[in-house]
Protein backbone atom coordinates (compact mmCIF):
# COMPACT_ATOMS: atom_id res chain seq x y z
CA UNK A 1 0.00 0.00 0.00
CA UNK A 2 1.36 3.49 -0.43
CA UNK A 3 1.73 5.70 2.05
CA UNK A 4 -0.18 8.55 0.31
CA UNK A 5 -2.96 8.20 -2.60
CA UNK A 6 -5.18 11.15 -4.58
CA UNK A 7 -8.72 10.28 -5.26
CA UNK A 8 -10.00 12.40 -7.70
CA UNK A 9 -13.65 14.38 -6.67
CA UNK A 10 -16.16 15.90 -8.45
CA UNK A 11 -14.42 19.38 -7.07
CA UNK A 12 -11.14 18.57 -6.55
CA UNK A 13 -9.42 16.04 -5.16
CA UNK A 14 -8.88 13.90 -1.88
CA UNK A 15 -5.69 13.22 -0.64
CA UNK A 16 -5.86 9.55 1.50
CA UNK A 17 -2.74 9.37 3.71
CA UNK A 18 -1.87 5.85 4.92
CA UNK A 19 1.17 6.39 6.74
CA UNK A 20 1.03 7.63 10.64
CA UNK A 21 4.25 9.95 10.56
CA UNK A 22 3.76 11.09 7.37
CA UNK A 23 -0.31 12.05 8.55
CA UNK A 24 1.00 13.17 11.86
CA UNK A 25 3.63 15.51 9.61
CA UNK A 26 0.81 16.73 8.16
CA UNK A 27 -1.59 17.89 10.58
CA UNK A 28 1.77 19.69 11.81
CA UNK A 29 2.42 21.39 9.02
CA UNK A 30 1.30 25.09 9.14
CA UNK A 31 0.46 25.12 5.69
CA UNK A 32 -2.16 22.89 5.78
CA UNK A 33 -5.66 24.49 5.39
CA UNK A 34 -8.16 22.89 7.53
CA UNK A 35 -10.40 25.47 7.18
CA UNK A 36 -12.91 25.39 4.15
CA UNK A 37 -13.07 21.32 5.42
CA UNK A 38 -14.25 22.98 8.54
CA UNK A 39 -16.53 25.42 8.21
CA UNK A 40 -18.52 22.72 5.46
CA UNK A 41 -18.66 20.22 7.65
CA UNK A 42 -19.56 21.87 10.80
CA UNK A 43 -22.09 23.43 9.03
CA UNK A 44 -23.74 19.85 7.51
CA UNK A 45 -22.74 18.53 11.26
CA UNK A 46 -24.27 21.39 13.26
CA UNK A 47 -27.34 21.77 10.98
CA UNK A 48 -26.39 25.08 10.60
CA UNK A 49 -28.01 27.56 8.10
CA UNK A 50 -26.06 28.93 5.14
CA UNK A 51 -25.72 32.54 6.66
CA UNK A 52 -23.98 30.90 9.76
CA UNK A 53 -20.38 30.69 8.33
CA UNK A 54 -20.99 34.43 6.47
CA UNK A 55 -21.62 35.63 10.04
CA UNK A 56 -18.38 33.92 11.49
CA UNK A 57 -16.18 35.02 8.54
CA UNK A 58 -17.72 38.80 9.22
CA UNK A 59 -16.99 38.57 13.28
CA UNK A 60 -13.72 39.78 12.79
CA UNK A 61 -12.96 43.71 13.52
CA UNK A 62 -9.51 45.83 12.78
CA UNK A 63 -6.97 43.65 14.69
CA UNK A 64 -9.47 41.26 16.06
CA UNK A 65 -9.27 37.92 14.03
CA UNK A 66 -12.74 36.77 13.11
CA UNK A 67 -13.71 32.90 14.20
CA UNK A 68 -13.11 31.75 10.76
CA UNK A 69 -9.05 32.46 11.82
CA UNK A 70 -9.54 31.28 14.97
CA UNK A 71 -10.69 27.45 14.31
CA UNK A 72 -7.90 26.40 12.08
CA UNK A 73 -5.47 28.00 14.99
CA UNK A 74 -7.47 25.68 17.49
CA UNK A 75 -7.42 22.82 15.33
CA UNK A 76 -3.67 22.74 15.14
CA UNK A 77 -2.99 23.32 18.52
CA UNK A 78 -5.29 20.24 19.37
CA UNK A 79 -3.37 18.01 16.89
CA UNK A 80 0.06 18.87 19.15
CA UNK A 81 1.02 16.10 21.63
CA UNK A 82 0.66 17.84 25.07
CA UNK A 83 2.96 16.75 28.04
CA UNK A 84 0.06 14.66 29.59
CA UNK A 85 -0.98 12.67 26.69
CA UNK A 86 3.26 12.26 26.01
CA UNK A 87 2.75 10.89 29.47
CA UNK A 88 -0.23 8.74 29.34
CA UNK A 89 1.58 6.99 26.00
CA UNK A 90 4.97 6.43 27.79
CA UNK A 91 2.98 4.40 30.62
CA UNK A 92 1.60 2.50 28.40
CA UNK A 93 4.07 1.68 26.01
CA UNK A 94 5.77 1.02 29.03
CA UNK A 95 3.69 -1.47 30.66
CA UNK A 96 2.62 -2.65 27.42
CA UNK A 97 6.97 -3.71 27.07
CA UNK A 98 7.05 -5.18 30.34
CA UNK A 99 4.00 -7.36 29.86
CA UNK A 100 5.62 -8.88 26.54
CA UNK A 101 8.98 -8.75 28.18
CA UNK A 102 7.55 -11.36 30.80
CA UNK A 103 5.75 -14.07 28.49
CA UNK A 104 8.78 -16.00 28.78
CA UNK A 105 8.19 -19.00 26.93
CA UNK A 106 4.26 -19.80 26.21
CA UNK A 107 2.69 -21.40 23.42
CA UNK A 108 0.51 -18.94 20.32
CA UNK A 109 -2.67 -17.04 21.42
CA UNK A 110 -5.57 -18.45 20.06
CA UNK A 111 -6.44 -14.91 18.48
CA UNK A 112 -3.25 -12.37 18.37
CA UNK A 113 -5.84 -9.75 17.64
CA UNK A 114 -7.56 -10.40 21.23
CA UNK A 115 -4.64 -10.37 22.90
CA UNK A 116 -3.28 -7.61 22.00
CA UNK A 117 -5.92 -5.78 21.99
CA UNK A 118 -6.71 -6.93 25.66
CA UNK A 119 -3.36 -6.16 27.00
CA UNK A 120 -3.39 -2.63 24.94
CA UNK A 121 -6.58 -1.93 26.38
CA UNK A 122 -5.57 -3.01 29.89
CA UNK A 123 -2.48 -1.32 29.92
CA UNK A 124 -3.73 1.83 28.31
CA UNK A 125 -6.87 1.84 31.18
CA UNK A 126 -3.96 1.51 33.39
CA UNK A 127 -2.25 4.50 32.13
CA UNK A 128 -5.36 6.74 32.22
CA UNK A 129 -6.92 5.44 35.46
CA UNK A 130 -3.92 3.88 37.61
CA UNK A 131 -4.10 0.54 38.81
CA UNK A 132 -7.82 -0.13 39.45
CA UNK A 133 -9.21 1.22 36.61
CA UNK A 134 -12.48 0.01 35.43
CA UNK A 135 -11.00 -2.23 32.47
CA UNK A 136 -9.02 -4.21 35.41
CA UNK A 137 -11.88 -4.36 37.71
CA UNK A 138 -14.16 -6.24 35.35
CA UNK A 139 -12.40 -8.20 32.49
CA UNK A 140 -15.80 -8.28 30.67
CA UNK A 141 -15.41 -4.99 29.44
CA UNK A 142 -12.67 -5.62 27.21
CA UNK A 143 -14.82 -8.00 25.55
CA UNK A 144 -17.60 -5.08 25.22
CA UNK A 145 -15.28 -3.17 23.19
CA UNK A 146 -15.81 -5.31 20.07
């Protein structure tokens, strides 16, 4: 698979990224343009009416940026890795190493999907609620997750 394809639209085109550092590079990137994606679909999602993003683009006065300048700003802050989810992540790669670290010798999971997604989702409820978090508590859950 590649790690980028174009898919050609009725209005332009659609650019399908495959690759997790090269689509975490570019939600980065400052000169990626969020915006028109934004306003249209917050608009279809919101069931707003077509004057709504005129109004937005308009709210801006002299220095003031208008929220039209504002949402892309937000957007790419959000994509940033702050130092708690950095944090979170470490944990659980962390307990996530030790876990496989200590298998010693044992003979093939049935499913290698369901176990790792039962230790990931362990260890990662580990990371976010500390030892007795709910996924611990009661195994079932795990198994509600499918």
């Amino acid at each position: 698979m590649r790690p980028i394809s174009t898919l050609p639209m009725l209005k332009g085109k659609l650019y399908l990224i495959t690759c997790p550092t090269l689509a975490q590079s570019v939600f980065n990137s400052p000169d990626l343009c969020l915006e028109t994606f934004l306003v249209d679909f917050s608009t279809r999602a919101l069931l707003l009416s077509a004057e709504t993003p005129k109004i937005l683009e308009k709210s801006g006065h002299g220095s003031t940026p208008s929220c039209k300048e504002k949402i892309p700003k937000a957007v790419h802050e959000a994509f940033q890795l702050g130092v708690d989810l950095v944090k979170m992540i470490l944990a659980s790669l962390i307990s996530v190493a030790f876990t496989i670290n200590s298998l010693g010798h044992v003979t093939e999971p049935k499913s290698m999907f369901d176990w790792l997604r039962q230790m990931i989702a362990l260890d990662t409820s580990k990371a976010l609620f500390g030892a007795h978090g709910p996924l611990k508590e009661n195994g079932l859950l795990v198994d509600a997750l499918r």
